[in-house]
C-alpha atoms as a PDB file:
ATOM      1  CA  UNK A   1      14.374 -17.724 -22.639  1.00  0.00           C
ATOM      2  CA  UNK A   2      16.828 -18.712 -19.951  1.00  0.00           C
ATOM      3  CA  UNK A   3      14.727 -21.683 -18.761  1.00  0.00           C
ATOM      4  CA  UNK A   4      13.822 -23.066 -22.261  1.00  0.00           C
ATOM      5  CA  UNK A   5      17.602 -22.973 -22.984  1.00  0.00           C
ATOM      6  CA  UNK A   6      18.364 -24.276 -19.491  1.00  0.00           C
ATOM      7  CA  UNK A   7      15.450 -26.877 -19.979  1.00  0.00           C
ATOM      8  CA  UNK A   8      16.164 -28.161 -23.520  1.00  0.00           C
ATOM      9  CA  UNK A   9      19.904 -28.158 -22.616  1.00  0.00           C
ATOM     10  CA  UNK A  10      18.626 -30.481 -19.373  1.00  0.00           C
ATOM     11  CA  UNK A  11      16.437 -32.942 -22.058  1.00  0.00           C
ATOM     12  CA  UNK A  12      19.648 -33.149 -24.252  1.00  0.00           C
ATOM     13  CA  UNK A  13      21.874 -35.297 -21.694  1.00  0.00           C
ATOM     14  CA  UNK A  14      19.249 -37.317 -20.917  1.00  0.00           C
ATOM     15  CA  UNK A  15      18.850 -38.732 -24.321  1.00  0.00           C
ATOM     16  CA  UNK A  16      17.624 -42.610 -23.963  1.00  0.00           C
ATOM     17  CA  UNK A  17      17.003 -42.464 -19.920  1.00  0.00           C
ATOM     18  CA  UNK A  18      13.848 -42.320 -18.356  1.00  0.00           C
ATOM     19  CA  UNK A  19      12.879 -38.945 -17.133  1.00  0.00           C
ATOM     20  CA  UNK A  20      10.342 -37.685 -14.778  1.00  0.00           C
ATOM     21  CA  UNK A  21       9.175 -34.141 -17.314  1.00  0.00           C
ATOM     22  CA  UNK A  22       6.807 -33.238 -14.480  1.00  0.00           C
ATOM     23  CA  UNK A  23       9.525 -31.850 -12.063  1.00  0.00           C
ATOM     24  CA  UNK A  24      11.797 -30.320 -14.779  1.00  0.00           C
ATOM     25  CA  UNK A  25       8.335 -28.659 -15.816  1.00  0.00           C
ATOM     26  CA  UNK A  26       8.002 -27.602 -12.188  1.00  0.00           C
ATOM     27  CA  UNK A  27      11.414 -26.178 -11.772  1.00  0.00           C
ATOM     28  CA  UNK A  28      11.110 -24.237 -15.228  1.00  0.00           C
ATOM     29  CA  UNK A  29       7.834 -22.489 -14.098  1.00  0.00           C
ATOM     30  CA  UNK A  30       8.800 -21.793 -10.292  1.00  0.00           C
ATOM     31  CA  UNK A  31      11.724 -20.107 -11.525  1.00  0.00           C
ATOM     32  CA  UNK A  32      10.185 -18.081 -14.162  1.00  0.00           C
ATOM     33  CA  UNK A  33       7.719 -16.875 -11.713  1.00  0.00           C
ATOM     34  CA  UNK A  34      10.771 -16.292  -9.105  1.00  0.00           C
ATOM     35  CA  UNK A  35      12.591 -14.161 -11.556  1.00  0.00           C
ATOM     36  CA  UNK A  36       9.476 -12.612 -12.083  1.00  0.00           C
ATOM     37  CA  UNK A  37       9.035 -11.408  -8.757  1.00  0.00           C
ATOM     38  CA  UNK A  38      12.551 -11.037  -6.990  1.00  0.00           C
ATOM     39  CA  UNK A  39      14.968 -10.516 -10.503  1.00  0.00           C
ATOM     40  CA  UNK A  40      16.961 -13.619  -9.543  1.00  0.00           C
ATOM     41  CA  UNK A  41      16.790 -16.642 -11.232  1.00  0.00           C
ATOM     42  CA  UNK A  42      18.375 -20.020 -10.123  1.00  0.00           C
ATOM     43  CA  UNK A  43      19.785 -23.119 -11.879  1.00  0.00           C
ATOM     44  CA  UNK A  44      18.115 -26.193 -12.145  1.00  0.00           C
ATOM     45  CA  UNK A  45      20.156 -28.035 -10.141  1.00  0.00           C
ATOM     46  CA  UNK A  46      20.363 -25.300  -7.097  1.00  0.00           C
ATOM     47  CA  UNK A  47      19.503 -26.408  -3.857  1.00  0.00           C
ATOM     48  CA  UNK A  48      17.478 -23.482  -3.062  1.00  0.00           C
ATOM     49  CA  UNK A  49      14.869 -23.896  -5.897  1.00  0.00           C
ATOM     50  CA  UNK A  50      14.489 -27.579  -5.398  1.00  0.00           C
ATOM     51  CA  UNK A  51      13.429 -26.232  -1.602  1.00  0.00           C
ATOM     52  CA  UNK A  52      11.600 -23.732  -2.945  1.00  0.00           C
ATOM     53  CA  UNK A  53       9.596 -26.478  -5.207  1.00  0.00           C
ATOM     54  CA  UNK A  54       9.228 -28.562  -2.151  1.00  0.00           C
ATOM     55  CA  UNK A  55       8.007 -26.235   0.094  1.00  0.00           C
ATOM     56  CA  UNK A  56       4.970 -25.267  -2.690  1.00  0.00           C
ATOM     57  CA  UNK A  57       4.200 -28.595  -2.863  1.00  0.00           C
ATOM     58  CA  UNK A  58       3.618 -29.220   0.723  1.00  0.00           C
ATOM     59  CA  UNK A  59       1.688 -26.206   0.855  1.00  0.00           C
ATOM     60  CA  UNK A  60      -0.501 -27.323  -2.163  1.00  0.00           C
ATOM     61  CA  UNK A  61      -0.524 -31.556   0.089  1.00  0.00           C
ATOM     62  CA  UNK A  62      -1.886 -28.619   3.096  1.00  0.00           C
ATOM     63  CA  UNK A  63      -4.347 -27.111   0.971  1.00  0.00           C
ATOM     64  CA  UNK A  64      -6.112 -29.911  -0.362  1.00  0.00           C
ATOM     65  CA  UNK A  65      -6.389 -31.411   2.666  1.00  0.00           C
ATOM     66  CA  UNK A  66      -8.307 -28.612   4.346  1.00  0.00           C
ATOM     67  CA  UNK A  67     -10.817 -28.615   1.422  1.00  0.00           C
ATOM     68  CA  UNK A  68     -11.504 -32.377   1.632  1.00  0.00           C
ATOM     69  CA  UNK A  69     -12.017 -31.518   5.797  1.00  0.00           C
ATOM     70  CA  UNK A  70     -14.119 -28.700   4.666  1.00  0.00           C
ATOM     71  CA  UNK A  71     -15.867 -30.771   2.009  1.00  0.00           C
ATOM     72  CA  UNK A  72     -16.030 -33.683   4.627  1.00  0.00           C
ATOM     73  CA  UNK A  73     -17.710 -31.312   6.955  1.00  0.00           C
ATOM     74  CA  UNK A  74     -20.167 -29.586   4.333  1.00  0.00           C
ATOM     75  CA  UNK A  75     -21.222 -32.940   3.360  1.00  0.00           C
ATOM     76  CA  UNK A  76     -22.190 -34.003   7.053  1.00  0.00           C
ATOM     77  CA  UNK A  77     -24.463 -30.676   7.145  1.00  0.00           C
ATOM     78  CA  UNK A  78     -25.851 -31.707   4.062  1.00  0.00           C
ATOM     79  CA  UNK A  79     -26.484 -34.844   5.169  1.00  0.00           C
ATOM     80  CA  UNK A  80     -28.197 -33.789   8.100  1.00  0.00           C
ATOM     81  CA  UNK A  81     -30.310 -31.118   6.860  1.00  0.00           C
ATOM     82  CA  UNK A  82     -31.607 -33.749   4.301  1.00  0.00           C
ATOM     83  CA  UNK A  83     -33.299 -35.963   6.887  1.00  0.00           C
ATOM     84  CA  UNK A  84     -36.750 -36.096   7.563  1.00  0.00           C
ATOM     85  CA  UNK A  85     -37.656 -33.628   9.855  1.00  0.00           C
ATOM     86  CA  UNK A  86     -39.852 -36.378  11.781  1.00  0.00           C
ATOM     87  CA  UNK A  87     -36.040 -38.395  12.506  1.00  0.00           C
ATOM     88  CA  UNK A  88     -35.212 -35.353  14.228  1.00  0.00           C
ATOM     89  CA  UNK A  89     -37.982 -36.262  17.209  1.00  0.00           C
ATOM     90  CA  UNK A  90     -36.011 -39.314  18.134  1.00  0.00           C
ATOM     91  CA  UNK A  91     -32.688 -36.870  18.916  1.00  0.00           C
ATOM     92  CA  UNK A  92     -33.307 -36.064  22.529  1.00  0.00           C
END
């Protein structure tokens, strides 16, 4: 309950600005799932949870970037195991 307070409390003061909902969304979820697993829970606006945030999100940038290598790499296979097997005479 302590993030929908904190979050709704957040929304509040930002009545007629622009607001990016995505990383207050983020910051709500992270920190449920950090209280979840360690008992602490961090304001919004702490430094350590906006690291925390980051840090996921490069390792999320990481992770899709191996699977497009991977897919890259699958798709070359793919690619070569569909040629005609009399293409493969020319290869020396």
């Amino acid at each position: 309950m302590d993030e929908v307070n904190e979050f709704s409390d957040w929304l509040r003061r930002q009545k007629g600005q622009s607001v990016s909902l995505q990383e207050r969304f983020a910051l709500a979820v992270v920190n449920s799932l950090w209280k979840i697993l360690s008992g602490e829970r961090f304001d919004h606006d702490d430094a350590q949870l906006h690291k925390i945030l980051v840090d996921l999100h490069t390792l999320g940038k990481t992770n899709n970037l191996i699977k497009l290598q991977l897919a890259n790499k699958i798709s070359i296979i793919y690619f070569i195991l569909d040629l005609p097997m009399h293409s493969l005479d020319l290869i020396p």
